[in-house]
C-alpha atoms as a PDB file:
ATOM      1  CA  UNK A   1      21.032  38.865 -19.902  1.00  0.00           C
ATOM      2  CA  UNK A   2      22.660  38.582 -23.000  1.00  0.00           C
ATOM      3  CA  UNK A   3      25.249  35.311 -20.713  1.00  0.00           C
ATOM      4  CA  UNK A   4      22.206  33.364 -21.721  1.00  0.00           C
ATOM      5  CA  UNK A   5      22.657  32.946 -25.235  1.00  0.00           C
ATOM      6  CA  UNK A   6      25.823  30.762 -23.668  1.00  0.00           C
ATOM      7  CA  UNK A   7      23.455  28.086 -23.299  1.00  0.00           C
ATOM      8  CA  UNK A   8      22.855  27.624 -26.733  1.00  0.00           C
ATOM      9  CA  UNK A   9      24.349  24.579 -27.944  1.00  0.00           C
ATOM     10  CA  UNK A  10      27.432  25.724 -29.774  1.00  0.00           C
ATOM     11  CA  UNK A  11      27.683  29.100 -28.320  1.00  0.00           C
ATOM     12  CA  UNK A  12      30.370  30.542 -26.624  1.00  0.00           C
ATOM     13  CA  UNK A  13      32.169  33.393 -25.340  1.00  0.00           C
ATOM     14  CA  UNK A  14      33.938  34.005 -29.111  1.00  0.00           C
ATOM     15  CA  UNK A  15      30.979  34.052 -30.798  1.00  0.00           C
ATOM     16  CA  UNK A  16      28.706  35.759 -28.376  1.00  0.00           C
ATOM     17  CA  UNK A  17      31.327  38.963 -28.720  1.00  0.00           C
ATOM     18  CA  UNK A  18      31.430  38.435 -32.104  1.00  0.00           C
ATOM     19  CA  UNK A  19      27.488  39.283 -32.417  1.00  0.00           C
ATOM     20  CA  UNK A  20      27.023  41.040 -28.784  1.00  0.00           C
ATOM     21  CA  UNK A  21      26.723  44.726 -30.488  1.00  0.00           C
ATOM     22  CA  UNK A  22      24.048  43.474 -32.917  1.00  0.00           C
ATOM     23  CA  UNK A  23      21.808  42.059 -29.834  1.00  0.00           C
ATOM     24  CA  UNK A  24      19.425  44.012 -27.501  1.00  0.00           C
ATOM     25  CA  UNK A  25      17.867  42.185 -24.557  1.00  0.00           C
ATOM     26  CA  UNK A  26      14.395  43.793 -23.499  1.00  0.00           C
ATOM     27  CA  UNK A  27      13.923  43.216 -19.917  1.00  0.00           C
ATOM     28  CA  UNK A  28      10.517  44.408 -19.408  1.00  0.00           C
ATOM     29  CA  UNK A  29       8.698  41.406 -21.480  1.00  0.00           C
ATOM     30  CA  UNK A  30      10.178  38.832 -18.490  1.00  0.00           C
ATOM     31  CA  UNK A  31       7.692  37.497 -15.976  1.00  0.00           C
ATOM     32  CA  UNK A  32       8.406  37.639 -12.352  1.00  0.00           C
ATOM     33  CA  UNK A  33       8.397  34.754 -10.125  1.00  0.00           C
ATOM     34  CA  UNK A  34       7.334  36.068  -6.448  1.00  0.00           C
ATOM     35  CA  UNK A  35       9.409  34.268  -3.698  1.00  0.00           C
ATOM     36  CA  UNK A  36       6.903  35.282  -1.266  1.00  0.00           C
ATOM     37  CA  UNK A  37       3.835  33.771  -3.013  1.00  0.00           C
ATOM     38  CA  UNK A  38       4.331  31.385  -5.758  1.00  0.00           C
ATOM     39  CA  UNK A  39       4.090  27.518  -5.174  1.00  0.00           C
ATOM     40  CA  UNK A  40       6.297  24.639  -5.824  1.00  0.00           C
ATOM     41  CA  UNK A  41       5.310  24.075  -8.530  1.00  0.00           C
ATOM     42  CA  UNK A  42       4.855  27.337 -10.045  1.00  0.00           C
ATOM     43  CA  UNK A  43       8.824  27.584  -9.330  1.00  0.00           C
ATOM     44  CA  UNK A  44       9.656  24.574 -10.848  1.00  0.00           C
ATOM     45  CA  UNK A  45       7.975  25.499 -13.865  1.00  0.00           C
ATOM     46  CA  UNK A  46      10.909  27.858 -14.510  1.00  0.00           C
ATOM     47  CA  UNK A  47      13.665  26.664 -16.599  1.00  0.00           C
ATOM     48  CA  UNK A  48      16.313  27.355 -13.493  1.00  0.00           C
ATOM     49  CA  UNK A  49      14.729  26.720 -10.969  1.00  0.00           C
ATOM     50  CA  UNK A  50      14.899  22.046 -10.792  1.00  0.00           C
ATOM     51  CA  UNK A  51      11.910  20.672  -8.356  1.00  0.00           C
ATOM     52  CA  UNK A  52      14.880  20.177  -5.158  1.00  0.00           C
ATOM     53  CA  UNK A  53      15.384  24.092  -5.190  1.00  0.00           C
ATOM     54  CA  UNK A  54      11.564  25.009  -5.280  1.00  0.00           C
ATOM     55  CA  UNK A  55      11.144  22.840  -2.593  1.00  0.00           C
ATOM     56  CA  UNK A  56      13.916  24.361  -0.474  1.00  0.00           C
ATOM     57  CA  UNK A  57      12.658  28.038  -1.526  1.00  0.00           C
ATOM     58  CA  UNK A  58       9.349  27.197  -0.123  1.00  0.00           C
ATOM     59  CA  UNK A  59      10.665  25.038   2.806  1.00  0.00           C
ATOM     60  CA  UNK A  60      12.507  28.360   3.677  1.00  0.00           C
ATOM     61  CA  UNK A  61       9.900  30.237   3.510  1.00  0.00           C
ATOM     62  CA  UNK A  62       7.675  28.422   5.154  1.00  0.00           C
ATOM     63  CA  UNK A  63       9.831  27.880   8.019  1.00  0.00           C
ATOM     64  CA  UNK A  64      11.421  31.144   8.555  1.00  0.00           C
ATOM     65  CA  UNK A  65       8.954  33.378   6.805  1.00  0.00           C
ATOM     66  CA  UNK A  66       8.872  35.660   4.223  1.00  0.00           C
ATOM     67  CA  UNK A  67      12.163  36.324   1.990  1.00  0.00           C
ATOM     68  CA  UNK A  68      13.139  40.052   2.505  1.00  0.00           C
ATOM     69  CA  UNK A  69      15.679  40.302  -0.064  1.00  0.00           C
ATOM     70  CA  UNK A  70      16.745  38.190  -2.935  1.00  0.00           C
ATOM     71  CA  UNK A  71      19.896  37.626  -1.808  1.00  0.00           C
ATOM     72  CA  UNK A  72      18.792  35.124   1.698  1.00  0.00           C
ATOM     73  CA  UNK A  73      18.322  31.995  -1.105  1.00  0.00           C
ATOM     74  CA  UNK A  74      21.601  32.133  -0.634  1.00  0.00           C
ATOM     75  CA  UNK A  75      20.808  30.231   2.304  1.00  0.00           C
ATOM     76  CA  UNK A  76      19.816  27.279   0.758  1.00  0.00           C
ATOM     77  CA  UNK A  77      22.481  24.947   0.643  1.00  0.00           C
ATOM     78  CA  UNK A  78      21.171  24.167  -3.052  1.00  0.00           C
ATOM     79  CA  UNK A  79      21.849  27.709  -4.594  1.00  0.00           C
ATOM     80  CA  UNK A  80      25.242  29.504  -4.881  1.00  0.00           C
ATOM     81  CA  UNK A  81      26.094  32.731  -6.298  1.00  0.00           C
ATOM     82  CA  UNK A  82      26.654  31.585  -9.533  1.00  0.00           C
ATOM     83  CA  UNK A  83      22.650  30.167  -9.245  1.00  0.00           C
ATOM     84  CA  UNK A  84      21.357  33.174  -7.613  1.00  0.00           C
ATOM     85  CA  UNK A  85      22.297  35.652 -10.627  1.00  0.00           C
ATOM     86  CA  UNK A  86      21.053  33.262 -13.186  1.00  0.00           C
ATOM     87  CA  UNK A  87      17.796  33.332 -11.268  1.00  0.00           C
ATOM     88  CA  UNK A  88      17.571  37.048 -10.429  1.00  0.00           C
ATOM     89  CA  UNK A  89      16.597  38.622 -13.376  1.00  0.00           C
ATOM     90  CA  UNK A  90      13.169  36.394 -12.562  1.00  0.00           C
ATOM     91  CA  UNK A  91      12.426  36.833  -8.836  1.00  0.00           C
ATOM     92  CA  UNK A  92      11.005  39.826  -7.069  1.00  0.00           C
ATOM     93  CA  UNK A  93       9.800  40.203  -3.981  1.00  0.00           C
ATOM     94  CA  UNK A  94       6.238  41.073  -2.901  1.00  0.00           C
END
């Protein structure tokens, strides 16, 4: 998602649609994090995901099961919206 580069220091929205036609963002190279499977740890390994929200992903899981969609983090009092679609682009479910 090309709202990424915004985290580069100095970047922002000005710039970004200043150089947005020159950029291509290849989706297939990313490697997906399985909600169903993958470890504390192997969730806080990932750049947007801090150790408090791996915890509560597996916490989840482990007490209600198996996610079903993406969208039930949303239950977790520790990711929003805004949270959930940076971390999208990462998760799948298996």
């Amino acid at each position: 998602d090309l709202k990424q580069l915004l985290e580069i220091y100095r970047m922002d929205e000005e710039k970004l649609a200043k150089i947005k036609g020159s950029l291509f963002v290849e989706n297939s190279d990313i490697t997906k994090i399985s909600l169903n499977k993958a470890s504390r740890k192997e969730l806080s390994q990932h750049k947007h995901i801090s150790w408090n929200i791996a915890n509560s992903i597996v916490s989840m899981r482990d007490t209600h099961g198996d996610f079903e969609k993406i969208d039930d983090l949303l239950k977790s009092v520790l990711i929003d919206q805004k949270k959930l679609e940076a971390l999208r682009p990462y998760l799948i479910i298996e």
